[in-house]
C-alpha atoms as a PDB file:
ATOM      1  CA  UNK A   1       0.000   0.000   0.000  1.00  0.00           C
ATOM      2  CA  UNK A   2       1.218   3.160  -1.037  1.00  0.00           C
ATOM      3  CA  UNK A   3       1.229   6.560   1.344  1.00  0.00           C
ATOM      4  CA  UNK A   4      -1.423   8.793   1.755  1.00  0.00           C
ATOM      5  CA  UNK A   5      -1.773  10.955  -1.710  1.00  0.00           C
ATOM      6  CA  UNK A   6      -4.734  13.365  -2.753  1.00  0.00           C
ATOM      7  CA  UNK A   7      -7.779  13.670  -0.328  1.00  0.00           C
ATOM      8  CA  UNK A   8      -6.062  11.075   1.981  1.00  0.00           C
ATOM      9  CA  UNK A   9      -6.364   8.564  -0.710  1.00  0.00           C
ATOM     10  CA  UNK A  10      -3.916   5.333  -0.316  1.00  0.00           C
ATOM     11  CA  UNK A  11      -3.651   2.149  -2.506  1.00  0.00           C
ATOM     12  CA  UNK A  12      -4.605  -0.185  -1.588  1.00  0.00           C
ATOM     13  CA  UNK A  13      -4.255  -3.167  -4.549  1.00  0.00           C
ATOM     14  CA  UNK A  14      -4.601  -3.475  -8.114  1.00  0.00           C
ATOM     15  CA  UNK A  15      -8.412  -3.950  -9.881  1.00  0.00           C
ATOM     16  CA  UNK A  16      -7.320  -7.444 -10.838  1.00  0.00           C
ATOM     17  CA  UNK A  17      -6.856  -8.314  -7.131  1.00  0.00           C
ATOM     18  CA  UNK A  18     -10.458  -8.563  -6.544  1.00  0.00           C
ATOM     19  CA  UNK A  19     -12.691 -11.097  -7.648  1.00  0.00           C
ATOM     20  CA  UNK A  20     -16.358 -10.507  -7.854  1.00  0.00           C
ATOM     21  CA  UNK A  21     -18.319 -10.830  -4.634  1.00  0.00           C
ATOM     22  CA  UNK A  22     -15.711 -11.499  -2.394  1.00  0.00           C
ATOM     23  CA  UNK A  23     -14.368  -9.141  -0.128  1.00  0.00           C
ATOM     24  CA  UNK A  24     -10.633  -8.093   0.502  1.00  0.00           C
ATOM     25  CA  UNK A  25      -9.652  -6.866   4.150  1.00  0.00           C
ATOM     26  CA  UNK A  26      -7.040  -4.111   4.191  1.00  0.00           C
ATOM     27  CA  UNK A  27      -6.030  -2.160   7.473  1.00  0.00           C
ATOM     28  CA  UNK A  28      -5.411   1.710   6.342  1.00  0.00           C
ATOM     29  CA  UNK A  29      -3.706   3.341   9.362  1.00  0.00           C
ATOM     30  CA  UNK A  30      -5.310   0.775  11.766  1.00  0.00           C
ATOM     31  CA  UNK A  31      -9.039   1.322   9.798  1.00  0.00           C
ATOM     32  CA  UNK A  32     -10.068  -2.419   8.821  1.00  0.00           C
ATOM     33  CA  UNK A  33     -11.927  -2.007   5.412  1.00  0.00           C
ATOM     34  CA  UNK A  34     -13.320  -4.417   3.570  1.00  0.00           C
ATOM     35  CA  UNK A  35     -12.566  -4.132  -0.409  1.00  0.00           C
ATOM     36  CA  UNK A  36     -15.343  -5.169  -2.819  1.00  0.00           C
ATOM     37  CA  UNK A  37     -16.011  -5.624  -6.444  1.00  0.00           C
ATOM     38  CA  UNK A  38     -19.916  -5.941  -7.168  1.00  0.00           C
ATOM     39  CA  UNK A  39     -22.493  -5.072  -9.828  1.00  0.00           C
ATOM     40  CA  UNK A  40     -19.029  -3.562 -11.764  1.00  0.00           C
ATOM     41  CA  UNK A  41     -18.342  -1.111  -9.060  1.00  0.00           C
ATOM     42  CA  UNK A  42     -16.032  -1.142  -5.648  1.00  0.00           C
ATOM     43  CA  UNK A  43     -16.699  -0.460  -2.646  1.00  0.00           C
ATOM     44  CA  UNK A  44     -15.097   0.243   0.659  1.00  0.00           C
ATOM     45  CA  UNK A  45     -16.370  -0.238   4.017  1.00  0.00           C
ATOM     46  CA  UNK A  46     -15.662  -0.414   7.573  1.00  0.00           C
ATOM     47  CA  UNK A  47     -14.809  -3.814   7.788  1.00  0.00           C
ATOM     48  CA  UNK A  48     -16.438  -4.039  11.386  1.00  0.00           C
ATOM     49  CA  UNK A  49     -19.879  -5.361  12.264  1.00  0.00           C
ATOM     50  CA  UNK A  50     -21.959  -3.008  13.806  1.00  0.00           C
ATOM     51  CA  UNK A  51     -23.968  -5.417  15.916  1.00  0.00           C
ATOM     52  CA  UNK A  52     -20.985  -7.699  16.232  1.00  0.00           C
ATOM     53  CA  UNK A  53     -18.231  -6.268  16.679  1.00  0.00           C
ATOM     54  CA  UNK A  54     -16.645  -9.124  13.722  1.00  0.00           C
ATOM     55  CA  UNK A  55     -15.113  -9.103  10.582  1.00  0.00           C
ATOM     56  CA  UNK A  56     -17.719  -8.534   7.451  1.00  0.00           C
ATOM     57  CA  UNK A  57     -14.778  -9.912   5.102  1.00  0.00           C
ATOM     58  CA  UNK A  58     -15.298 -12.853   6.316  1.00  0.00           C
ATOM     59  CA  UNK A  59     -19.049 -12.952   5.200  1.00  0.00           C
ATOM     60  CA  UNK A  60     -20.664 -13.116   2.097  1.00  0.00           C
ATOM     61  CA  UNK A  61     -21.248 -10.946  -0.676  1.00  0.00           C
ATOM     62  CA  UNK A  62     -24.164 -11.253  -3.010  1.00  0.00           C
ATOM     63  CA  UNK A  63     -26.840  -8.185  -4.455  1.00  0.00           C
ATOM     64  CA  UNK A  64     -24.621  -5.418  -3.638  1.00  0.00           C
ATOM     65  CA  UNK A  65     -24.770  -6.381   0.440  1.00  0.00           C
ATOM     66  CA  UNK A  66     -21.865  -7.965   2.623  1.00  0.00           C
ATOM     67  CA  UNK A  67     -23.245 -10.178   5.504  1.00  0.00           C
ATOM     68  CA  UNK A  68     -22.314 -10.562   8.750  1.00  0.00           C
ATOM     69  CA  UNK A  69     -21.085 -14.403   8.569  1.00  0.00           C
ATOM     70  CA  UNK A  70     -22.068 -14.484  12.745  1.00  0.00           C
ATOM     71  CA  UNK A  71     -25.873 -13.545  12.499  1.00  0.00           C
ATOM     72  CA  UNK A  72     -26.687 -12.771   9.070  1.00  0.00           C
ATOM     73  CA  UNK A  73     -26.951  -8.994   9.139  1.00  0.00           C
ATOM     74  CA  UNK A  74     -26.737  -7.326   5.845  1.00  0.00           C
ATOM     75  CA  UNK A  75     -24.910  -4.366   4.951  1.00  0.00           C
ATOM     76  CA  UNK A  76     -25.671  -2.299   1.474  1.00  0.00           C
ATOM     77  CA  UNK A  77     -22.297  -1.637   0.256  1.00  0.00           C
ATOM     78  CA  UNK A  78     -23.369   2.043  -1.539  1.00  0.00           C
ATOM     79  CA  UNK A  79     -24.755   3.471   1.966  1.00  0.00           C
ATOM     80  CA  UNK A  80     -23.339   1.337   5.205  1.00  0.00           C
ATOM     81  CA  UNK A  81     -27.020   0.852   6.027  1.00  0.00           C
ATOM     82  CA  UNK A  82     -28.542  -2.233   7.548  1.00  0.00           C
ATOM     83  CA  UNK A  83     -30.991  -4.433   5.276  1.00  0.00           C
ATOM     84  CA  UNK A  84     -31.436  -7.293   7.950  1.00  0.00           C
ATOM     85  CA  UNK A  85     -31.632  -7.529  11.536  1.00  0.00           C
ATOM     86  CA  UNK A  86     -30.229  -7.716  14.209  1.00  0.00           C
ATOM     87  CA  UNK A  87     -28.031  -5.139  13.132  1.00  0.00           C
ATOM     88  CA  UNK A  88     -29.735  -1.439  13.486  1.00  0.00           C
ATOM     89  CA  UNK A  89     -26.788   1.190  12.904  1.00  0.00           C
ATOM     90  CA  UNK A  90     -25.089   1.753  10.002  1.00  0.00           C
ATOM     91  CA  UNK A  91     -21.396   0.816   8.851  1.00  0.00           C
ATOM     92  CA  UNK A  92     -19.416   3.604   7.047  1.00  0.00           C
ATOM     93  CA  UNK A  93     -19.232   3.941   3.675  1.00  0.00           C
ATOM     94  CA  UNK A  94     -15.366   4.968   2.298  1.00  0.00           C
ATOM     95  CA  UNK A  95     -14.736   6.578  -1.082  1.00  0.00           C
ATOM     96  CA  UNK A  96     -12.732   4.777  -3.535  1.00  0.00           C
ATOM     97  CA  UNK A  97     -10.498   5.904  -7.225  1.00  0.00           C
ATOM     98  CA  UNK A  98      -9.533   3.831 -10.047  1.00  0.00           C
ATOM     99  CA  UNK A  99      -7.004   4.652 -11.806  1.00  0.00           C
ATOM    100  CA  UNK A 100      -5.682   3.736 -15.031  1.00  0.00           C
ATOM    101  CA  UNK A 101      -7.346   0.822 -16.949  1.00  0.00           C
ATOM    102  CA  UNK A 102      -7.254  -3.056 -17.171  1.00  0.00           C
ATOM    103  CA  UNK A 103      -6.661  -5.127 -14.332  1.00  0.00           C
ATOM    104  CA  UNK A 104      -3.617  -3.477 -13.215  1.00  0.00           C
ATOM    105  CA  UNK A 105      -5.312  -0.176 -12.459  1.00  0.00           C
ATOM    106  CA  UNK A 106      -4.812   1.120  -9.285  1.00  0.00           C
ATOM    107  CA  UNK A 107      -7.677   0.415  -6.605  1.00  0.00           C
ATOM    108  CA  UNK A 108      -7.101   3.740  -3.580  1.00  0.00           C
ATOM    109  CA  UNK A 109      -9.582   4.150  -1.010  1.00  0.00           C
ATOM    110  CA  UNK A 110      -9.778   6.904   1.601  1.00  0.00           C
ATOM    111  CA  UNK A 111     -10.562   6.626   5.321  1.00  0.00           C
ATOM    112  CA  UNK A 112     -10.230  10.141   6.234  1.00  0.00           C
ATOM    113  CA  UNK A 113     -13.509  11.002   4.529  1.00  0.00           C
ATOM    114  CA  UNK A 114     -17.091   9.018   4.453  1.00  0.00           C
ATOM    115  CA  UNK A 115     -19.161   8.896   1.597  1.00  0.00           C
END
């Protein structure tokens, strides 16, 4: 992973690092965030449970949601929120870049800002 760069953004692996539907941890500055490539988007979230207190990279992935692999809550990964109990509060929701093209582009992700 490369150092912080513009708006706090850091790399964190290439595009062809991620398979579809399955999550990636990475630990930016001591943030877990889990890495995901769904519907032909990624996403980055806090890779922490908010009923939990667990790993989400650990769970599933399928319709755009990460679940819990404890108790089955489910996370959309556009907006942190909760889709399925018992989870109530939301998980946040980082920004990511691509750049360049092909599967060696550049996947960066920022922690110091939420989306």
């Amino acid at each position: 992973m490369s150092a912080p760069g513009d708006g706090g953004f850091v790399r964190v692996c290439s595009l062809g690092d991620l398979e579809d539907e399955v999550a990636r941890r990475v630990d930016l500055g001591g943030v877990p965030v889990a890495v995901v490539r769904a519907d032909g988007e990624v996403f980055a979230v806090n890779d922490i449970c908010s009923h939990a207190n667990v790993s989400l990279s650990e769970g599933e992935v399928e319709d755009c949601q990460i679940e819990c692999w404890l108790h089955g809550s489910r996370f959309d990964l556009r907006t942190g929120k909760p889709s399925g109990l018992p989870a109530t509060r939301p998980i946040p929701v980082y920004p990511v870049k691509i750049e360049g093209e092909g599967p060696g582009a550049a996947v960066l992700v920022s922690v110091t800002q939420e989306s």
